[in-house]
Protein backbone atom coordinates (compact mmCIF):
# COMPACT_ATOMS: atom_id res chain seq x y z
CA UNK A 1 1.08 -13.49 33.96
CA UNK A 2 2.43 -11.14 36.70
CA UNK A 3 5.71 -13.26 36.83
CA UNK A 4 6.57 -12.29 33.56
CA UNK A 5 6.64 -8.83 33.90
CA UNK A 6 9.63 -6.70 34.81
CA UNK A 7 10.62 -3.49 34.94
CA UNK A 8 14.06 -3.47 34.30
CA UNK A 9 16.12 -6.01 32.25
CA UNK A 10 17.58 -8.22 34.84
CA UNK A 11 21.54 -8.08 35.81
CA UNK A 12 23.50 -10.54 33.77
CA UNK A 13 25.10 -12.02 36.81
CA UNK A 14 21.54 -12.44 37.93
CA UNK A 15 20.39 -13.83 34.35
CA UNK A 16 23.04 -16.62 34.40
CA UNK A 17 22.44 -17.61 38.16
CA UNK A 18 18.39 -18.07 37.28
CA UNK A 19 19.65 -19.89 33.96
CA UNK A 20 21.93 -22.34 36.12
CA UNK A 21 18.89 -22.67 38.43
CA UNK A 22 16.82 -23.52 35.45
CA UNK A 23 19.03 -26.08 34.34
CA UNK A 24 19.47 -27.82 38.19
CA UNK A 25 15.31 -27.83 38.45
CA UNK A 26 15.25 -29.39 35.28
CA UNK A 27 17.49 -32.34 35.34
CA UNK A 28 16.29 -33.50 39.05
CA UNK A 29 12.73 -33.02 37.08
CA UNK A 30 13.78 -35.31 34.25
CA UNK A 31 15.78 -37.73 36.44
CA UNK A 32 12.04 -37.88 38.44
CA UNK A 33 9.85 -38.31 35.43
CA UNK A 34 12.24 -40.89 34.31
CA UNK A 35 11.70 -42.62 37.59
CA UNK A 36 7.66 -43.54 36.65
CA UNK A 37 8.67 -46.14 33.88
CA UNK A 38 10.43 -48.61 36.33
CA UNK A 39 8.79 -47.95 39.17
CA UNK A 40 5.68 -48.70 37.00
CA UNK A 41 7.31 -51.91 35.49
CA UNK A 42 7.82 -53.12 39.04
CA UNK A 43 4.52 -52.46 40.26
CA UNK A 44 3.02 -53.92 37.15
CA UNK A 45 4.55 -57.19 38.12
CA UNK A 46 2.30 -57.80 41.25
CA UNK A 47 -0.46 -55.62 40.13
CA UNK A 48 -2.85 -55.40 37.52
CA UNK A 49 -1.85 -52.92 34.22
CA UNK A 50 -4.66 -50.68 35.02
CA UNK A 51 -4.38 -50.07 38.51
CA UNK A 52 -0.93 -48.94 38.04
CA UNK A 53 -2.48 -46.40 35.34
CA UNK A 54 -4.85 -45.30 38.23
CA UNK A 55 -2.25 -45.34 40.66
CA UNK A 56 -0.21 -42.50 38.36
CA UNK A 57 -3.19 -40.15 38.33
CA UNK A 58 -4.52 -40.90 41.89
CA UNK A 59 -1.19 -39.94 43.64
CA UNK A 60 -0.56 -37.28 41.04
CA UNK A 61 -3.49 -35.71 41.80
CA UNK A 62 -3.00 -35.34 45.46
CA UNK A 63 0.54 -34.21 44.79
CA UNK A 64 -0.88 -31.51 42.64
CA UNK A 65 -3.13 -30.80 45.69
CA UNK A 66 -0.41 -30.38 47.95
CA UNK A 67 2.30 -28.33 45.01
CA UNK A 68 -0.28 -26.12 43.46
CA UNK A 69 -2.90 -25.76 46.35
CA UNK A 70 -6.04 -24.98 43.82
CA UNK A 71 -9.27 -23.09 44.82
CA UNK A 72 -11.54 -25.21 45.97
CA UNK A 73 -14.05 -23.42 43.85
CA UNK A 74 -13.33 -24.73 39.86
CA UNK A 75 -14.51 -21.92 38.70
CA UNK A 76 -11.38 -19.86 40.06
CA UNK A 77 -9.11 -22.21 38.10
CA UNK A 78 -9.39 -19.99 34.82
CA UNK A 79 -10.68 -22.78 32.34
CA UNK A 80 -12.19 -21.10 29.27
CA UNK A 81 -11.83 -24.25 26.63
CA UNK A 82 -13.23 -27.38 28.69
CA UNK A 83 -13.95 -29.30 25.95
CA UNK A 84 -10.46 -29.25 24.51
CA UNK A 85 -9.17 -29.87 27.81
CA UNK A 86 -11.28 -32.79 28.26
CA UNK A 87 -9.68 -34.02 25.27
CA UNK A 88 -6.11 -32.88 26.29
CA UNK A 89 -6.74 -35.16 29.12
CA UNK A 90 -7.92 -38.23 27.64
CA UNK A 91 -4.56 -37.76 25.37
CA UNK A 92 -2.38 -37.43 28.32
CA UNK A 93 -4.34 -40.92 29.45
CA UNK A 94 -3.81 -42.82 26.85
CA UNK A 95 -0.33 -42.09 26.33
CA UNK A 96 0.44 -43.22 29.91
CA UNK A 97 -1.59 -46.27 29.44
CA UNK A 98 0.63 -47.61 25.84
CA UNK A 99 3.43 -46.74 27.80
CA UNK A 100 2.89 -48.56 30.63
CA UNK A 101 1.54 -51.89 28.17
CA UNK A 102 5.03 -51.27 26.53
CA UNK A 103 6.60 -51.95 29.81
CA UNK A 104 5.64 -55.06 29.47
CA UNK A 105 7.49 -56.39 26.97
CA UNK A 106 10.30 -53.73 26.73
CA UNK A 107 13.47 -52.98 28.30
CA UNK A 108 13.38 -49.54 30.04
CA UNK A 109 16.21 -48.33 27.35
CA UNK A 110 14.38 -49.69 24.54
CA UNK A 111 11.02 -48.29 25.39
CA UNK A 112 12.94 -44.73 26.12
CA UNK A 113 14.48 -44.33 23.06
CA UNK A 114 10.94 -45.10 21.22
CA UNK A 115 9.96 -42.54 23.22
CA UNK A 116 12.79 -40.04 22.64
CA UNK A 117 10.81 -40.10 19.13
CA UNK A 118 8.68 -37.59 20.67
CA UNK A 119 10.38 -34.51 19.62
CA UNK A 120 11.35 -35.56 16.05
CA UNK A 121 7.34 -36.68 15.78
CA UNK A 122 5.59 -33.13 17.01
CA UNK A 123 8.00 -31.46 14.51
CA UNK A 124 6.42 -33.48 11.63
CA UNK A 125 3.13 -33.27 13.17
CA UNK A 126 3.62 -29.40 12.87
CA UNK A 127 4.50 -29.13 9.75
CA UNK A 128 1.68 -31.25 8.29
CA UNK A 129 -0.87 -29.54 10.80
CA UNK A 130 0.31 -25.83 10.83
CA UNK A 131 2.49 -25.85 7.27
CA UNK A 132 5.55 -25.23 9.09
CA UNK A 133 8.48 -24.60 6.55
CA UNK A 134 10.40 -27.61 6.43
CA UNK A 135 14.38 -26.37 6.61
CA UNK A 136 17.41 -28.79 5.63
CA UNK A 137 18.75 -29.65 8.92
CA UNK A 138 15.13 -30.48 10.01
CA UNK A 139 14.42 -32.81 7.20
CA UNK A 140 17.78 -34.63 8.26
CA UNK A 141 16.50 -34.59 11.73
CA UNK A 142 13.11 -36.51 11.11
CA UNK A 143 15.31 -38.72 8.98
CA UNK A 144 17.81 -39.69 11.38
CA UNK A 145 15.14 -40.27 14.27
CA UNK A 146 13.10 -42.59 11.69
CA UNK A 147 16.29 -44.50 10.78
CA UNK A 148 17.06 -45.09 14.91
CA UNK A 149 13.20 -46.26 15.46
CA UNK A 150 13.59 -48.41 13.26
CA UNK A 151 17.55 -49.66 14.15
CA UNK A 152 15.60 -49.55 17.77
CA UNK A 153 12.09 -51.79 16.86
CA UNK A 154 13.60 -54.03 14.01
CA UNK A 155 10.21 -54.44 12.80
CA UNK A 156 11.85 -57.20 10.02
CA UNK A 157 14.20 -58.81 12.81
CA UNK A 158 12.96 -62.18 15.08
CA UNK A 159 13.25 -59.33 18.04
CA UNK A 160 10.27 -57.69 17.34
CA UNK A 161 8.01 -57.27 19.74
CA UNK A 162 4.56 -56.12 20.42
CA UNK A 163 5.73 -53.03 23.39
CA UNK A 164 7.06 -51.74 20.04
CA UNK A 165 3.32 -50.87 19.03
CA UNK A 166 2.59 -49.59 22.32
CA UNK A 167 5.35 -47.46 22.61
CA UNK A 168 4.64 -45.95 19.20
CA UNK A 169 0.87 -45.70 20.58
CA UNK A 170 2.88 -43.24 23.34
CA UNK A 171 4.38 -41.23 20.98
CA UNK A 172 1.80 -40.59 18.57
CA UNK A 173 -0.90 -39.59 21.26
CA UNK A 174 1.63 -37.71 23.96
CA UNK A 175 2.58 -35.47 20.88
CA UNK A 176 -0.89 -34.68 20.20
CA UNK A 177 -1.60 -33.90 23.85
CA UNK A 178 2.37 -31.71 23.66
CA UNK A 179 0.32 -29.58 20.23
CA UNK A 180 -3.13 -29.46 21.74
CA UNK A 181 -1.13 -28.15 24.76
CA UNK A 182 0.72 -25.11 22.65
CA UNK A 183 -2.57 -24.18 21.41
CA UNK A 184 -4.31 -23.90 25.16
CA UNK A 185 -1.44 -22.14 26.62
CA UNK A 186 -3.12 -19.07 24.52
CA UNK A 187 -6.42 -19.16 26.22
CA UNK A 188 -6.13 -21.23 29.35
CA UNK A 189 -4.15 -21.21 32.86
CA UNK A 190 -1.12 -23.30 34.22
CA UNK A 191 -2.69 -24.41 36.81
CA UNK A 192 -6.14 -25.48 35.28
CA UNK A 193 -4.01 -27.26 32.46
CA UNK A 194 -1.72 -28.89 35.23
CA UNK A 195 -5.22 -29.59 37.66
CA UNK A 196 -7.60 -31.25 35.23
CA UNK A 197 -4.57 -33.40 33.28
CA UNK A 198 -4.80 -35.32 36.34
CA UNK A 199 -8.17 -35.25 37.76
CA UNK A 200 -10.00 -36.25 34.77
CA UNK A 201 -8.28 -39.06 34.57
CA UNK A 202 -8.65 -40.05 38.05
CA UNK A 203 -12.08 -39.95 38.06
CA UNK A 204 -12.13 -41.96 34.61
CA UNK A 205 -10.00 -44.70 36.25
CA UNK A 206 -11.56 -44.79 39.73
CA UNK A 207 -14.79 -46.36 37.88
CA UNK A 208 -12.95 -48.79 35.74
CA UNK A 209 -10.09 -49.54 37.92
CA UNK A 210 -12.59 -51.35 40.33
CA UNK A 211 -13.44 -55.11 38.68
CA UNK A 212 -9.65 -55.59 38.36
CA UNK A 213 -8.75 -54.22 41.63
CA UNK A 214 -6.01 -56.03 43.62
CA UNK A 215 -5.31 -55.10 47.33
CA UNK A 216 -1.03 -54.57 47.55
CA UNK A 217 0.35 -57.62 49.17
CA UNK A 218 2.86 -55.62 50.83
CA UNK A 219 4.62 -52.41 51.88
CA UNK A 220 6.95 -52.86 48.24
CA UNK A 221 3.96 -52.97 45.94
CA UNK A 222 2.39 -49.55 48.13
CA UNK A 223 5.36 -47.99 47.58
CA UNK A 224 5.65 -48.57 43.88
CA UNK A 225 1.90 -47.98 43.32
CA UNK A 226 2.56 -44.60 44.71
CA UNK A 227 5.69 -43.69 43.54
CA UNK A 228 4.12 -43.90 40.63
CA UNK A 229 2.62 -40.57 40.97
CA UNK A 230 4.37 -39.03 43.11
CA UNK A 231 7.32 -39.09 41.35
CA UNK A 232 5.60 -38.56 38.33
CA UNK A 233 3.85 -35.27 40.02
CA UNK A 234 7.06 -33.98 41.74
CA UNK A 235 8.49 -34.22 38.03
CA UNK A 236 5.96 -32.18 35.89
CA UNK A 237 5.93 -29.63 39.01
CA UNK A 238 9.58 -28.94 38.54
CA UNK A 239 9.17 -28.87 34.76
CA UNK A 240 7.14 -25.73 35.39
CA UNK A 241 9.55 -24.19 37.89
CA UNK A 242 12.50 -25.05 35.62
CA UNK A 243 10.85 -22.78 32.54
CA UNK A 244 10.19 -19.92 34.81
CA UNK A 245 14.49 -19.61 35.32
CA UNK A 246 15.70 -20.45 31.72
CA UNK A 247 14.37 -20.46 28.42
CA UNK A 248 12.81 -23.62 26.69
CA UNK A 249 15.83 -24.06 24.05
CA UNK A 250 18.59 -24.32 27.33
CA UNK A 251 16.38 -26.88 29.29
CA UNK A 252 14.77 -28.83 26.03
CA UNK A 253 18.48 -31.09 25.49
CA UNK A 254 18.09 -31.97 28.78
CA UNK A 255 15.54 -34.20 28.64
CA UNK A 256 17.47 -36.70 26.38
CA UNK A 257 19.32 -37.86 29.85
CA UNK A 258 15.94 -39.65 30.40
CA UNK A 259 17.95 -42.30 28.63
CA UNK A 260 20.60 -42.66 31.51
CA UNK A 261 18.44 -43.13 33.93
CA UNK A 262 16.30 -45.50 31.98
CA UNK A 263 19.61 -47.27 31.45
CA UNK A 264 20.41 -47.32 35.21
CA UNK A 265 17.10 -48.49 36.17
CA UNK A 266 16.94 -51.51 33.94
CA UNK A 267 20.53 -52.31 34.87
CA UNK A 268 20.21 -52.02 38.89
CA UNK A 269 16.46 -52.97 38.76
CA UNK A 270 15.89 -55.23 36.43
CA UNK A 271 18.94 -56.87 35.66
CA UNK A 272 18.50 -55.40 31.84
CA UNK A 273 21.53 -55.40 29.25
CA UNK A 274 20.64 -53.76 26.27
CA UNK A 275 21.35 -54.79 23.18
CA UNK A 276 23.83 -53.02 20.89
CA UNK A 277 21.54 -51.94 18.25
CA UNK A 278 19.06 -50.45 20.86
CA UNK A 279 22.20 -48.11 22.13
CA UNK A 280 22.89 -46.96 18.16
CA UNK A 281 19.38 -46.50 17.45
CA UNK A 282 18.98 -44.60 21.06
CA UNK A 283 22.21 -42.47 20.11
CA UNK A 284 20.46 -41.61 15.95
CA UNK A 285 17.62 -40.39 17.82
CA UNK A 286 19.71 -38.31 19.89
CA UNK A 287 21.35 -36.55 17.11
CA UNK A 288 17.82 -35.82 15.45
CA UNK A 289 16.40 -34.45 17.98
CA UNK A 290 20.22 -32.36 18.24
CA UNK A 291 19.51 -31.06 14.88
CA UNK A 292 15.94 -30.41 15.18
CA UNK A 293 16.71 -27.74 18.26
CA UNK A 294 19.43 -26.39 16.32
CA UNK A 295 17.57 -25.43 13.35
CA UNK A 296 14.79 -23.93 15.56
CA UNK A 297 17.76 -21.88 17.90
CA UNK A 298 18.37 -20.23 14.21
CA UNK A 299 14.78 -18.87 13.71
């Protein structure tokens, strides 16, 4: 990629201005994909589960219209694995759909810190997958994040609930789509992987979405239908921006403030308190995903 070629090492006062850019892009990215969950919870209240889904890839895809302003002709878009990025999609599909049936039942806090399981789940994956070497501070990483899931779900407790499933459905199936991703960036193009993670599924829900379909009532349930994906859109946009002015390992902490603003939502939204052991099991997770990106800084 042109972008990434230089021809002189850039000035260090120039270095840590891009880096501090990087890190602005990024959390206004996170504080935006953080943004989907309640804005999906609300619109799942007057509207159908599914047509939210659809309403996450419909008004992504126009904001990826508008962002990334594609060739009209597909075959510009540099896709050389379609299969695989057929799958990639369906991945990225389902894990929005157990998230948003998670919604249901969880607090926005308690389904975020399930999902803050991501990173401490693709590690494992990898080293069962790609015979990673598993390293000390790693092995007390995975650890930790499996005691705070389960501090978090209390599978044994009278507090159980069935979003507990769905968010582990999430999990499971975004970190698939995160590894099929890694292995794609090899062959195919940003913007065919950003383009077709959100068309295919619009065209897959536009079908379905139909016998369910329930007309807004009002300007609030538009709003949150949309916001949806825009939000969503704006967020994964940024993401890419954010990685072109500092290096994964600065931004990748970053994402754990997802948690604050799942915390604000559910408190100014939704009225949510949660419990203590969903905070201690939010804060283990944390730390294992902490020690996870500090064993991989020392590679």
């Amino acid at each position: 990629m042109a972008e990434e070629l230089t021809l002189a090492p850039m000035p260090l006062h120039g270095a840590h201005a891009a880096k501090n850019r990087g890190i602005l892009i990024m959390l206004v990215a996170v504080m935006c994909i953080a943004l989907i969950d309640p804005a999906a919870k609300y619109a799942a209240q007057r509207l159908p589960v599914l047509q939210v889904i659809w309403g996450r890839y419909a008004f992504a895809a126009v904001t990826a219209l508008i962002l990334f302003r594609p060739s009209l002709n597909p075959a510009r878009w540099g896709v050389q694995r379609l299969g695989l990025q057929l799958i990639r999609a369906c991945l990225l599909l389902s894990a929005t759909a157990f998230n948003f049936l998670a919604l249901h039942t969880l607090g926005l806090v308690e389904n975020q810190a399930i999902v803050m399981l991501g990173p401490v789940v693709i590690t494992g994956l990898s080293m069962v997958l790609f015979r990673e070497r598993l390293k000390t501070l790693i092995m007390l990483g995975l650890l930790l994040g499996l005691c705070g899931a389960l501090v978090v779900i209390r599978p044994t407790g009278d507090v159980f609930k069935i979003g507990s499933l769905f968010a582990i459905g999430h999990v499971l199936s975004y970190a698939f789509y995160v590894l099929l991703s890694k292995r794609l960036l090899q062959t195919e193009t940003a913007l065919s992987l950003n383009i077709l993670a959100v068309f295919v599924p619009t065209v897959i829900l536009s079908v379905i979405v139909v016998p369910v379909w329930v007309w807004p009532a009002d300007v609030a349930s538009w709003f949150a239908l949309a916001s949806v994906g825009f939000v969503g859109g704006v967020g994964h946009f940024l993401l890419v921006i954010a990685h072109r002015h500092a290096p994964a390992s600065t931004l990748a902490p970053l994402s754990y403030t997802q948690l604050c603003w799942a915390l604000a939502g559910g408190l100014v939204v939704f009225q949510e308190w949660p419990a203590v052991q969903t905070l201690a099991g939010a804060l283990m997770i944390v730390l294992s995903g902490a020690l996870i990106l500090a064993s991989n800084r020392r590679r």
